[in-house]
C-alpha atoms as a PDB file:
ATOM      1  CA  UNK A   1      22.753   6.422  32.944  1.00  0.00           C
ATOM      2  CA  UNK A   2      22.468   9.373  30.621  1.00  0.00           C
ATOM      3  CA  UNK A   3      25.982   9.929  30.501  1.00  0.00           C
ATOM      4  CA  UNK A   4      26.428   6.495  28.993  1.00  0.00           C
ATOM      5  CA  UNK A   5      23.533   6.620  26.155  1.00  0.00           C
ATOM      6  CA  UNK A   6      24.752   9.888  24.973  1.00  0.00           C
ATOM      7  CA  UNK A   7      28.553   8.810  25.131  1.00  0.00           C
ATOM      8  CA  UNK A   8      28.710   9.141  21.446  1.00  0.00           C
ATOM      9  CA  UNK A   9      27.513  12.328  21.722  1.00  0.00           C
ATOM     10  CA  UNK A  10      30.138  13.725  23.592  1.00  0.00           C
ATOM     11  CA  UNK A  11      32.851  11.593  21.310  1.00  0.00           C
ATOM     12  CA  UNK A  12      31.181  13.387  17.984  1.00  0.00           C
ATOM     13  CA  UNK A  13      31.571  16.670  19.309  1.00  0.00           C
ATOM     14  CA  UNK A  14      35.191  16.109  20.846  1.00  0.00           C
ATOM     15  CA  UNK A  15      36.344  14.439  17.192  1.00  0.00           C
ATOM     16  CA  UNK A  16      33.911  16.978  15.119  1.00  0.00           C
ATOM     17  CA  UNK A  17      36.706  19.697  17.161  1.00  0.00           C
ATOM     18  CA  UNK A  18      39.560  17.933  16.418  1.00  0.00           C
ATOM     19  CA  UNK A  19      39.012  17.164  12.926  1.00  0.00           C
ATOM     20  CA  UNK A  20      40.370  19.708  10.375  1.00  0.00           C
ATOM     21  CA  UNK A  21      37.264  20.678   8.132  1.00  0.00           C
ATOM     22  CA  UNK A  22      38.094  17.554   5.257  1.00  0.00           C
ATOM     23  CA  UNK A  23      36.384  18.007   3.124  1.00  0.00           C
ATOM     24  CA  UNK A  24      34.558  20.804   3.711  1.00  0.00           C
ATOM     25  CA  UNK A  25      36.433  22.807   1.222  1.00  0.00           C
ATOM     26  CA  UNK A  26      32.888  25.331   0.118  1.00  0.00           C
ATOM     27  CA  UNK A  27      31.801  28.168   2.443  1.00  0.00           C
ATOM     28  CA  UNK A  28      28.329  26.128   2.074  1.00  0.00           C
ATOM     29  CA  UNK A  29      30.003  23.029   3.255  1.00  0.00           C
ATOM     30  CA  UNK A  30      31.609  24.619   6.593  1.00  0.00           C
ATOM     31  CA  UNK A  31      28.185  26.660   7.339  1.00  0.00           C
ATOM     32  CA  UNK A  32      26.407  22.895   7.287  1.00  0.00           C
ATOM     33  CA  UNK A  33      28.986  21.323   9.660  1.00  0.00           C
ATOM     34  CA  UNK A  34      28.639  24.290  12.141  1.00  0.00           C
ATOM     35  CA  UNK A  35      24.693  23.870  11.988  1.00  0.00           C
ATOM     36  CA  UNK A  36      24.812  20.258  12.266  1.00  0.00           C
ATOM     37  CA  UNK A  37      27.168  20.706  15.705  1.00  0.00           C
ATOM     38  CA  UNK A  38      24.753  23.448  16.872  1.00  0.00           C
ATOM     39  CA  UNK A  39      21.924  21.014  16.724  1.00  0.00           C
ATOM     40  CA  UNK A  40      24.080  17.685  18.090  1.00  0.00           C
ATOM     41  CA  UNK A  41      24.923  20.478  21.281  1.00  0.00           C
ATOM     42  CA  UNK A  42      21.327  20.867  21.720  1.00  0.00           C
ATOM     43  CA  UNK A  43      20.176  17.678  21.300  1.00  0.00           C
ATOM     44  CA  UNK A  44      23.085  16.545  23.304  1.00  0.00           C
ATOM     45  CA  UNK A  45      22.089  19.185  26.210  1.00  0.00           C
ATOM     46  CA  UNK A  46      18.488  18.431  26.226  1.00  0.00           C
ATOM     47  CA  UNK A  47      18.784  14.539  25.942  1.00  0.00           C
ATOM     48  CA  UNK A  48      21.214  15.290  29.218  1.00  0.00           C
ATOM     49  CA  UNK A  49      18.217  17.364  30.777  1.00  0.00           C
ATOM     50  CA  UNK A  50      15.724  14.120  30.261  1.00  0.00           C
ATOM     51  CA  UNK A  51      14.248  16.450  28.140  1.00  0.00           C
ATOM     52  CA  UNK A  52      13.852  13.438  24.898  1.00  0.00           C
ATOM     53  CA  UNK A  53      11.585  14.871  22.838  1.00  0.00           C
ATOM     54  CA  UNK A  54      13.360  18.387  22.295  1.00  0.00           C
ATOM     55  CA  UNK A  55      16.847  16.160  21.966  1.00  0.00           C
ATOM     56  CA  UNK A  56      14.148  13.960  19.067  1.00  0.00           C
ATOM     57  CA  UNK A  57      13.544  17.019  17.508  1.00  0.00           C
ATOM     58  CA  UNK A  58      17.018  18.129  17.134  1.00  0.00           C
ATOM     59  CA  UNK A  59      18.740  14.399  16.113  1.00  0.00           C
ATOM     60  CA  UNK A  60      15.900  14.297  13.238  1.00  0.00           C
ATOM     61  CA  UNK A  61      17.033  17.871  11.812  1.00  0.00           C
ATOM     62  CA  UNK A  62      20.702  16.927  11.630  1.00  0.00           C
ATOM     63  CA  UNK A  63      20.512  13.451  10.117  1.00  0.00           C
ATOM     64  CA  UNK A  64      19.590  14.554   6.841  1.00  0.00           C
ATOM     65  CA  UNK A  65      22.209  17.191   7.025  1.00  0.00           C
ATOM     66  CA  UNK A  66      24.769  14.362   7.990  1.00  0.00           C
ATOM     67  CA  UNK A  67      23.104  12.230   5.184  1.00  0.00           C
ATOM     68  CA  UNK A  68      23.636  14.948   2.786  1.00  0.00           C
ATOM     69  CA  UNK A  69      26.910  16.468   3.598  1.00  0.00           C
ATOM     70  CA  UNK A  70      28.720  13.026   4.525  1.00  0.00           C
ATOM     71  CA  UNK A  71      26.575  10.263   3.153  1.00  0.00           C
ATOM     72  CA  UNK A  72      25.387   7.498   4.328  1.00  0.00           C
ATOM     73  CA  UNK A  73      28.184   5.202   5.684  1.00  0.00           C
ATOM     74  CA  UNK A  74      29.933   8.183   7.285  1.00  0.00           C
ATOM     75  CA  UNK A  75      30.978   7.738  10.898  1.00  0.00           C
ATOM     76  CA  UNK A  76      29.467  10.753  11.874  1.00  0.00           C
ATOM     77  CA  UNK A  77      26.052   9.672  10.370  1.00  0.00           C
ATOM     78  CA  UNK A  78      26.356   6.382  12.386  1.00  0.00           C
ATOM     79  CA  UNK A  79      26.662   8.529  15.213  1.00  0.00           C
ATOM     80  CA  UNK A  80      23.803  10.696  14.445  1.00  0.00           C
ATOM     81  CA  UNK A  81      21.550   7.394  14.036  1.00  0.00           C
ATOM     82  CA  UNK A  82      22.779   6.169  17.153  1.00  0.00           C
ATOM     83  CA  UNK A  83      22.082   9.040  19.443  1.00  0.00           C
ATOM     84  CA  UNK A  84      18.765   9.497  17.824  1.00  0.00           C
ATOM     85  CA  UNK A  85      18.030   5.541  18.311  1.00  0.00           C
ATOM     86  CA  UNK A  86      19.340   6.492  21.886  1.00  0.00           C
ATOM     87  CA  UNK A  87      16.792   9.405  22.654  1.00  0.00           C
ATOM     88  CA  UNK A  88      13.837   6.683  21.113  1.00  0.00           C
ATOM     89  CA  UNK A  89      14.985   4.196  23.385  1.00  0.00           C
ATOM     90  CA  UNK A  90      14.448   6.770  26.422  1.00  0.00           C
ATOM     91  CA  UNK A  91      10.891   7.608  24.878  1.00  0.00           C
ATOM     92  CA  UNK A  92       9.772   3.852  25.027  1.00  0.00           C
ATOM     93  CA  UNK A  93       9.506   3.468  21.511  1.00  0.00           C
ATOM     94  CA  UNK A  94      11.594   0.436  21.393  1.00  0.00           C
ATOM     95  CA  UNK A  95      11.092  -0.597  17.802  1.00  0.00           C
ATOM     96  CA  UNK A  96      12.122   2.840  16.309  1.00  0.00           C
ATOM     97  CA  UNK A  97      15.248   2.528  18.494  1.00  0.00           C
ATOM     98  CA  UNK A  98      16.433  -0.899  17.440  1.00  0.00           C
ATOM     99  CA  UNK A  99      15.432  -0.090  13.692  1.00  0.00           C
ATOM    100  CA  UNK A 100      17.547   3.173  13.982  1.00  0.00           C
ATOM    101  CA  UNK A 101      20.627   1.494  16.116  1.00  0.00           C
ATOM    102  CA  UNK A 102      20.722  -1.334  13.315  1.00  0.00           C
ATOM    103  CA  UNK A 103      20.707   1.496  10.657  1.00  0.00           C
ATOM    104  CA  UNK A 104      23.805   2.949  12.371  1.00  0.00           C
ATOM    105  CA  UNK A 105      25.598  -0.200  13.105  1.00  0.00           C
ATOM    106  CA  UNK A 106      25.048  -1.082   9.154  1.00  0.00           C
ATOM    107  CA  UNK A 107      27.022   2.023   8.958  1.00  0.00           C
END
């Protein structure tokens, strides 16, 4: 079952290392994609570990850095949103999910 919720996990981080760095044209720029695929990897390695509330911690660090560096109707935000509506699914906190899965699929 975890192998299915965090399927876009794994599809981020395959496309985030296929993508050339568009528009990431600053030093600044490239330094906030690597950090925000540092903390998708962790979240994505915890979340596979059942361990939800370290993956929490990590998805809410790197959506305002997706937020910021792609904007808001980015598919890589939607992705972030969804894997972080994912991991509040797993918690029980059903609401939060569905609030944050509606967020990405407005996306």
């Amino acid at each position: 079952m975890r192998e299915t919720v965090f399927i876009l996990t794994a599809t981020f981080m395959i496309l985030w290392n296929a993508m050339p760095s568009e528009g990431a044209s600053t030093r600044g720029e490239r330094r906030k994609r690597k950090e925000i695929y540092a903390l998708f990897e962790h979240a994505t390695n915890a979340a596979n570990s059942g361990q939800y509330l370290e993956a929490k911690e990590y998805y809410e660090r790197a959506l305002p850095l997706c937020l910021k560096l792609f904007g808001e109707e980015h598919p890589d935000t939607a992705a972030s949103l969804s894997n972080l509506g994912n991991v509040y699914y797993k918690l029980g906190d059903y609401s939060k999910a569905k609030e944050t899965h509606e967020r990405a699929l407005a996306n």
